[in-house]
C-alpha atoms as a PDB file:
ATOM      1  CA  UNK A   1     -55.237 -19.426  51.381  1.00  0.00           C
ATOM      2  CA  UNK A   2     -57.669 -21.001  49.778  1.00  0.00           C
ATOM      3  CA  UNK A   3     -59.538 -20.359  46.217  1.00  0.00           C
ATOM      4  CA  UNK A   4     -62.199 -18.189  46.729  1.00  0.00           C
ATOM      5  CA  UNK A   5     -59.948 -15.854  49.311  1.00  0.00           C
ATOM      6  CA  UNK A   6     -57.662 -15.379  46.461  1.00  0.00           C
ATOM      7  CA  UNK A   7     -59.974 -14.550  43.778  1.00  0.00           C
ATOM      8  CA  UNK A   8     -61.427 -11.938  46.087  1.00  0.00           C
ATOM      9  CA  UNK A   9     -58.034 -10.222  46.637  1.00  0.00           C
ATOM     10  CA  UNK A  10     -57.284 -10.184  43.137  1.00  0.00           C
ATOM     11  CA  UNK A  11     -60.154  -8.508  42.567  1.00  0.00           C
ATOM     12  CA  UNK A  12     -60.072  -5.973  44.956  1.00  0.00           C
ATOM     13  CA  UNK A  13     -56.434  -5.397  43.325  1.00  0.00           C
ATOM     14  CA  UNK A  14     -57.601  -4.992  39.783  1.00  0.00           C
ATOM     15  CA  UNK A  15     -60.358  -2.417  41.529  1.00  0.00           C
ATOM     16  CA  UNK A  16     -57.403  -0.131  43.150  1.00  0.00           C
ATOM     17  CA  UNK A  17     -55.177  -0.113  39.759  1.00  0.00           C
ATOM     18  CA  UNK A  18     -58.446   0.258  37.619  1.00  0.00           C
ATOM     19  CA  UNK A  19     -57.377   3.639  36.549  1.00  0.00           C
ATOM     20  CA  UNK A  20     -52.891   3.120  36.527  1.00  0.00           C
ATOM     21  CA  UNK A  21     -51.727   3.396  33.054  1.00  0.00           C
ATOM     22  CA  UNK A  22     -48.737   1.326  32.529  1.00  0.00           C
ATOM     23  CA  UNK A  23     -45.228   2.856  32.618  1.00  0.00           C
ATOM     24  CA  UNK A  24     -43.630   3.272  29.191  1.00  0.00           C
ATOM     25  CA  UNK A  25     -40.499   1.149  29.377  1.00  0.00           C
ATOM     26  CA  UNK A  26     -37.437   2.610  27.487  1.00  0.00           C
ATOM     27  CA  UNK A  27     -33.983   0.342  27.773  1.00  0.00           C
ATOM     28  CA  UNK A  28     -31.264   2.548  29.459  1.00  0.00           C
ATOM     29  CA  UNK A  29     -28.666   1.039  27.229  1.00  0.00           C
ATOM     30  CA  UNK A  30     -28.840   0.382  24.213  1.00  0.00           C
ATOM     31  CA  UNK A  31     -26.694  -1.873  21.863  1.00  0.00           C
ATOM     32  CA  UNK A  32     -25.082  -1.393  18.944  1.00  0.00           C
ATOM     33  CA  UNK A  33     -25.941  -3.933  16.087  1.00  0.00           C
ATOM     34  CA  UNK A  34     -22.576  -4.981  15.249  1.00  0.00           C
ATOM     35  CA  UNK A  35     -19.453  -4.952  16.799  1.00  0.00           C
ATOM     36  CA  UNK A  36     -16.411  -2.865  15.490  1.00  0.00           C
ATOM     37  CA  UNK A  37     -13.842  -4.992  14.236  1.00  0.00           C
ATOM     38  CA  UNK A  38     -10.695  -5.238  16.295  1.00  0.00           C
ATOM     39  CA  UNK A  39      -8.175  -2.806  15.903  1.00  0.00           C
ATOM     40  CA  UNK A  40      -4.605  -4.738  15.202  1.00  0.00           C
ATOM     41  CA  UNK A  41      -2.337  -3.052  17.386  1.00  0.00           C
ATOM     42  CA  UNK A  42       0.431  -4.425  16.983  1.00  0.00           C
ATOM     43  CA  UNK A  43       0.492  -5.494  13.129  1.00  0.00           C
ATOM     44  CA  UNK A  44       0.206  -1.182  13.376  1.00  0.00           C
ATOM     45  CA  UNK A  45       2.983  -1.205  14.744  1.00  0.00           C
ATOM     46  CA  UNK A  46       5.407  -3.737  13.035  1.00  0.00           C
ATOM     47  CA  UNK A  47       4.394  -1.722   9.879  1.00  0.00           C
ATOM     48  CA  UNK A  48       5.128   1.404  11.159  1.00  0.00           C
ATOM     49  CA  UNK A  49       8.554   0.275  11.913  1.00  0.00           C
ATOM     50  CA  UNK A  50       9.044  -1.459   8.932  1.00  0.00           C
ATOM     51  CA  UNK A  51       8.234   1.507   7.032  1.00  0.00           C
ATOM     52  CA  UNK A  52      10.173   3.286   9.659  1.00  0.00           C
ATOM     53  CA  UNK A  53      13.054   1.075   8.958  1.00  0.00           C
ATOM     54  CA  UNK A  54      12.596   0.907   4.870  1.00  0.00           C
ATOM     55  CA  UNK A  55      13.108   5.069   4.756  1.00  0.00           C
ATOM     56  CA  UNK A  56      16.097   5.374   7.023  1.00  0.00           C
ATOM     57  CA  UNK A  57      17.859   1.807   6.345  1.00  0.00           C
ATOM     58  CA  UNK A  58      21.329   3.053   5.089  1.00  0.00           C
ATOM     59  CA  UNK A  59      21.497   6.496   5.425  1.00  0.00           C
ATOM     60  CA  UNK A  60      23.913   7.059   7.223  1.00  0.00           C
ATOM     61  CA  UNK A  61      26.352   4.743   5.655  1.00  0.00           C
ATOM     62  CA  UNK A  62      29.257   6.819   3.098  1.00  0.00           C
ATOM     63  CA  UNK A  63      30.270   4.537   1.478  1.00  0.00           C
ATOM     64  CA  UNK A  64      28.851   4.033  -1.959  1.00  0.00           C
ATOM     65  CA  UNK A  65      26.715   1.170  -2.174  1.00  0.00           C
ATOM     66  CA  UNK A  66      27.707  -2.117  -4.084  1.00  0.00           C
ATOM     67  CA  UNK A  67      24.859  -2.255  -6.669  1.00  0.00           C
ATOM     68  CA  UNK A  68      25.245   2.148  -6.986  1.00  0.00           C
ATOM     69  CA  UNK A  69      26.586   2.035 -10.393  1.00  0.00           C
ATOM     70  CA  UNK A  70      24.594  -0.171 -12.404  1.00  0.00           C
ATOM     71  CA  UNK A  71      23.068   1.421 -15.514  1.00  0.00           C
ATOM     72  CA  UNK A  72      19.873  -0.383 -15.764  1.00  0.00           C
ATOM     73  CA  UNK A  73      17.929  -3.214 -12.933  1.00  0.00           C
ATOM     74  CA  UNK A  74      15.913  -6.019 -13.667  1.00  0.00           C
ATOM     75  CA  UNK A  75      14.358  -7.645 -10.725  1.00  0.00           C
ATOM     76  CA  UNK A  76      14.538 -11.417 -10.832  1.00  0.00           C
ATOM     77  CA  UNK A  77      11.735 -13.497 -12.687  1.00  0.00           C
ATOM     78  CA  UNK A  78      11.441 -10.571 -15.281  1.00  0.00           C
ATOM     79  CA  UNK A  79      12.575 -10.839 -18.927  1.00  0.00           C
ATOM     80  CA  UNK A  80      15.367  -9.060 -20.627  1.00  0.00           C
ATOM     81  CA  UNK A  81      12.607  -8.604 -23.217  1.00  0.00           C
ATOM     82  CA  UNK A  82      11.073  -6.127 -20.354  1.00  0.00           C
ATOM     83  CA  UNK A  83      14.294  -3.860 -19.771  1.00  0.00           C
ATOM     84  CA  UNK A  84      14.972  -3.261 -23.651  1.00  0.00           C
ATOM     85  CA  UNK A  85      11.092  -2.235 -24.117  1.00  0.00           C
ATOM     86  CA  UNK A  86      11.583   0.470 -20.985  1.00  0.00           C
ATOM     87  CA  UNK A  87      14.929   1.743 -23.349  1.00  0.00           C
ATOM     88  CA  UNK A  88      12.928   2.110 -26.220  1.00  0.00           C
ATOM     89  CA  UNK A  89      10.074   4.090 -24.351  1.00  0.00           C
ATOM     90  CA  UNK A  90       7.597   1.287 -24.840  1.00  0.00           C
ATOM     91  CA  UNK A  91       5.718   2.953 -21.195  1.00  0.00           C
ATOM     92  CA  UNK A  92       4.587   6.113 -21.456  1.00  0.00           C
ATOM     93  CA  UNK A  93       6.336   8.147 -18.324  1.00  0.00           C
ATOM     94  CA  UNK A  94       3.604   9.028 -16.297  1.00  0.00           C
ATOM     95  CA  UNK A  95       5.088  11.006 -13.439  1.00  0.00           C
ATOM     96  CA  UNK A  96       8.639  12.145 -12.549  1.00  0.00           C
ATOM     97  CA  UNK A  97      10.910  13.524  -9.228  1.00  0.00           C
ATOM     98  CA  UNK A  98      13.108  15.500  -9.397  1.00  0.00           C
ATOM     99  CA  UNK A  99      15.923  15.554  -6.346  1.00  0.00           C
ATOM    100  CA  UNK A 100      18.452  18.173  -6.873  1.00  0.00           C
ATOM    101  CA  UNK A 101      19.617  19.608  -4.446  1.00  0.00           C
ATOM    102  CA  UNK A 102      18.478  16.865  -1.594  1.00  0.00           C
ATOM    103  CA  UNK A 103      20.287  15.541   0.702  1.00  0.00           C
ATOM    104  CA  UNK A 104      20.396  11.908   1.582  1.00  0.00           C
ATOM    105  CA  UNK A 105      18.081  11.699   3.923  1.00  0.00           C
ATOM    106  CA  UNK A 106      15.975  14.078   2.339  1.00  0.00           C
ATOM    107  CA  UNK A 107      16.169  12.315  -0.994  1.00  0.00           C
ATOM    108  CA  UNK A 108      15.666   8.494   0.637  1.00  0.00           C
ATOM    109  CA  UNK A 109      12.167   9.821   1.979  1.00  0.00           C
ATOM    110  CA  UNK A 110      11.020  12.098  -1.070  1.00  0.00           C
ATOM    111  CA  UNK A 111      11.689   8.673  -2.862  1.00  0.00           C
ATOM    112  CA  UNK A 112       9.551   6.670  -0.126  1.00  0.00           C
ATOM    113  CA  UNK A 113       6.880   8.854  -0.010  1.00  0.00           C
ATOM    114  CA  UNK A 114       7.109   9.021  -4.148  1.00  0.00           C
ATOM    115  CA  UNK A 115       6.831   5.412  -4.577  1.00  0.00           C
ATOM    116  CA  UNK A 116       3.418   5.293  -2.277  1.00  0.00           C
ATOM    117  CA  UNK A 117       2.056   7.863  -4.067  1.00  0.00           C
ATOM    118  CA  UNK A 118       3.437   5.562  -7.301  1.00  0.00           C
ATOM    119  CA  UNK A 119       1.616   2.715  -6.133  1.00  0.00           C
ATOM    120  CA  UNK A 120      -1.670   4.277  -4.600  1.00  0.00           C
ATOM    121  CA  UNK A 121      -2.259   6.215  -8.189  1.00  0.00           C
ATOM    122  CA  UNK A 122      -0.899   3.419 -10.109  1.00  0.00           C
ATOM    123  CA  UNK A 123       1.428   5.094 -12.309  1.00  0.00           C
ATOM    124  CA  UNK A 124       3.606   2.173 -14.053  1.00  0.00           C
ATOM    125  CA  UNK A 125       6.375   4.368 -15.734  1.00  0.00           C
ATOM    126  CA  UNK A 126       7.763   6.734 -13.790  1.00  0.00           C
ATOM    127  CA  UNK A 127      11.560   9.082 -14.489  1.00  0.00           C
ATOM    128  CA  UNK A 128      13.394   9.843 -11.330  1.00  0.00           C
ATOM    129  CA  UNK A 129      16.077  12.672 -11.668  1.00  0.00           C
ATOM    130  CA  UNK A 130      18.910  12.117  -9.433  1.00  0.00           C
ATOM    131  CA  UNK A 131      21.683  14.350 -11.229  1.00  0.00           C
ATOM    132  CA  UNK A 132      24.825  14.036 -12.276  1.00  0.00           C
ATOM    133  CA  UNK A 133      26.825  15.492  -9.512  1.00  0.00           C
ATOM    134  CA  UNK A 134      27.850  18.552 -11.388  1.00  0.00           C
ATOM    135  CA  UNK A 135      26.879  20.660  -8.676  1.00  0.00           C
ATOM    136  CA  UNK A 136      28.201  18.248  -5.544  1.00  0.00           C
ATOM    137  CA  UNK A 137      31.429  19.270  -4.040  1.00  0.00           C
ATOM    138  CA  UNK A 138      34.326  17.557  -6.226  1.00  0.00           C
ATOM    139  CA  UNK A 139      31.912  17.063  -9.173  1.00  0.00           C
ATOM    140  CA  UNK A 140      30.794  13.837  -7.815  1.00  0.00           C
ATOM    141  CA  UNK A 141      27.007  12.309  -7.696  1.00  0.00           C
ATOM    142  CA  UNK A 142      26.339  11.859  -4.177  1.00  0.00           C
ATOM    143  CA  UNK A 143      22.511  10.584  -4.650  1.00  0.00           C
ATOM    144  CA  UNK A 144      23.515   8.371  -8.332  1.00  0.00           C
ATOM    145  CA  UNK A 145      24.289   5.517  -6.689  1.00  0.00           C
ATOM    146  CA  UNK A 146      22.256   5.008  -3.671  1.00  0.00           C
ATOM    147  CA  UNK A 147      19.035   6.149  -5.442  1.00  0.00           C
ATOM    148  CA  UNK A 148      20.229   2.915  -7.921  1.00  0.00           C
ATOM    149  CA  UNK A 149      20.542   0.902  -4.999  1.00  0.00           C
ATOM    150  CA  UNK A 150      17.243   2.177  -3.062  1.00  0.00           C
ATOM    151  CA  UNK A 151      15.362   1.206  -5.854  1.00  0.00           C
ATOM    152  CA  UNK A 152      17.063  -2.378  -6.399  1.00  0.00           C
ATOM    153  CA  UNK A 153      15.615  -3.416  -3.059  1.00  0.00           C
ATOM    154  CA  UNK A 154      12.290  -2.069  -3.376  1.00  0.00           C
ATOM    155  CA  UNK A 155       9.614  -5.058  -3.946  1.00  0.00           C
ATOM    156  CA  UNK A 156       7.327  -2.383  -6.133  1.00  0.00           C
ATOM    157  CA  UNK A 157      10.327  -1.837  -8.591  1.00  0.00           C
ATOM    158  CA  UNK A 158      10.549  -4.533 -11.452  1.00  0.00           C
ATOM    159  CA  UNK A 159      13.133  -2.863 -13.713  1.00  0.00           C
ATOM    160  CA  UNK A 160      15.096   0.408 -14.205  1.00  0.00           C
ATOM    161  CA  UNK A 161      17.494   2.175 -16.731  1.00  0.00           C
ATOM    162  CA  UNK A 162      18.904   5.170 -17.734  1.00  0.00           C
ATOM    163  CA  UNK A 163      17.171   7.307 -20.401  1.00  0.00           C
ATOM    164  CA  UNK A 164      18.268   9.114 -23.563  1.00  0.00           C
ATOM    165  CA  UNK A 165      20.305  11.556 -22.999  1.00  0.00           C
ATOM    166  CA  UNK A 166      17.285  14.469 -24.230  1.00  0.00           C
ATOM    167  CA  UNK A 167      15.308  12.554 -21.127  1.00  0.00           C
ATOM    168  CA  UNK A 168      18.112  13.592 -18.402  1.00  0.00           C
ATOM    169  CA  UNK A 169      20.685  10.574 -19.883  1.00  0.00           C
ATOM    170  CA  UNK A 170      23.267   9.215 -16.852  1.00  0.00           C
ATOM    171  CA  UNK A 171      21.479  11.742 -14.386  1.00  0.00           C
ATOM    172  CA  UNK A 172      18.222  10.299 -14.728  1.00  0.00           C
ATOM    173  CA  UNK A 173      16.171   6.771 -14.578  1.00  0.00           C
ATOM    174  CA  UNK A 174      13.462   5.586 -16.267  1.00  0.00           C
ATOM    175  CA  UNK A 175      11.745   3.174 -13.428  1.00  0.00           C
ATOM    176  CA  UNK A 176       9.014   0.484 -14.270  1.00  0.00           C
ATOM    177  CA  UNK A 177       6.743  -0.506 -11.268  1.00  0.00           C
ATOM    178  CA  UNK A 178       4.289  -3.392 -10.550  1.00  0.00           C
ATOM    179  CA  UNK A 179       0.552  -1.755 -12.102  1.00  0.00           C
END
């Protein structure tokens, strides 16, 4: 084709859609700014189970546990200077719980779900109330030691030790937590 041919047709075109009004144009999809961050599956789940695993480690074992019948705790890299000031009621107790009448397993995840709650609120000075067996078949404290040992291996826990005996004495611990 040559020039003039194609400036006539393109005329005669722009004479036909004279009168068309253009088509608004809306995207059918339409994306989000950002993406959502990945979800991490499977650290999800290795938590789970280690939380899994923290409440129910031990539960089933009778016998009493090795560390059960120490009167007081001090986790390693924290002074003596820190477990005298928790005798002397240096921390104001801020919360307590109270598990008479628990059983083990019921006890192990009161104290779980306690020690969150510790930790989320920030409550530093805490009494836990574990009795004194009175009531246990043969007079015996069934939760004593194991609530001594549960604590001993939790990270959150820098030092415990029994109260006066007006604060629930041998059947009670006062329990200092990382703030």
């Amino acid at each position: 084709m040559h020039k003039g041919k194609l400036e006539e047709e393109l005329a005669l075109f722009r004479e036909a859609v004279r009168d068309a009004v253009p088509l608004r144009f809306e995207p059918r999809h339409r994306p989000s700014p950002r993406k959502p961050p990945p979800v991490p599956f499977q650290t999800l789940l290795d938590e789970r189970e280690a939380l899994r695993q923290s409440l129910y480690e031990d539960l089933y074992d009778d016998e009493p546990p090795e560390t059960g019948q120490n009167e007081s705790y001090l986790a390693p890299s924290i002074g003596r200077d820190v477990l005298r000031k928790l005798r002397r009621g240096a921390w104001r107790v801020q919360r307590e719980l109270d598990l008479h009448g628990l059983t083990k397993v019921e006890a192990r995840e009161a104290l779980a779900a306690f020690l969150q709650e510790c930790a989320k609120r920030h409550w530093r000075c805490v009494r836990i109330v574990h009795g004194k067996g009175l009531g246990s078949k043969n007079r015996e404290p069934v939760l004593k030691g194991r609530v001594r040992a549960w604590l001993a291996r939790r990270a959150e826990v820098l030092a415990y030790c029994e109260p006066p005996e007006a604060q629930g004495g041998s059947g009670a611990l006062l329990v200092l937590l990382k703030g």
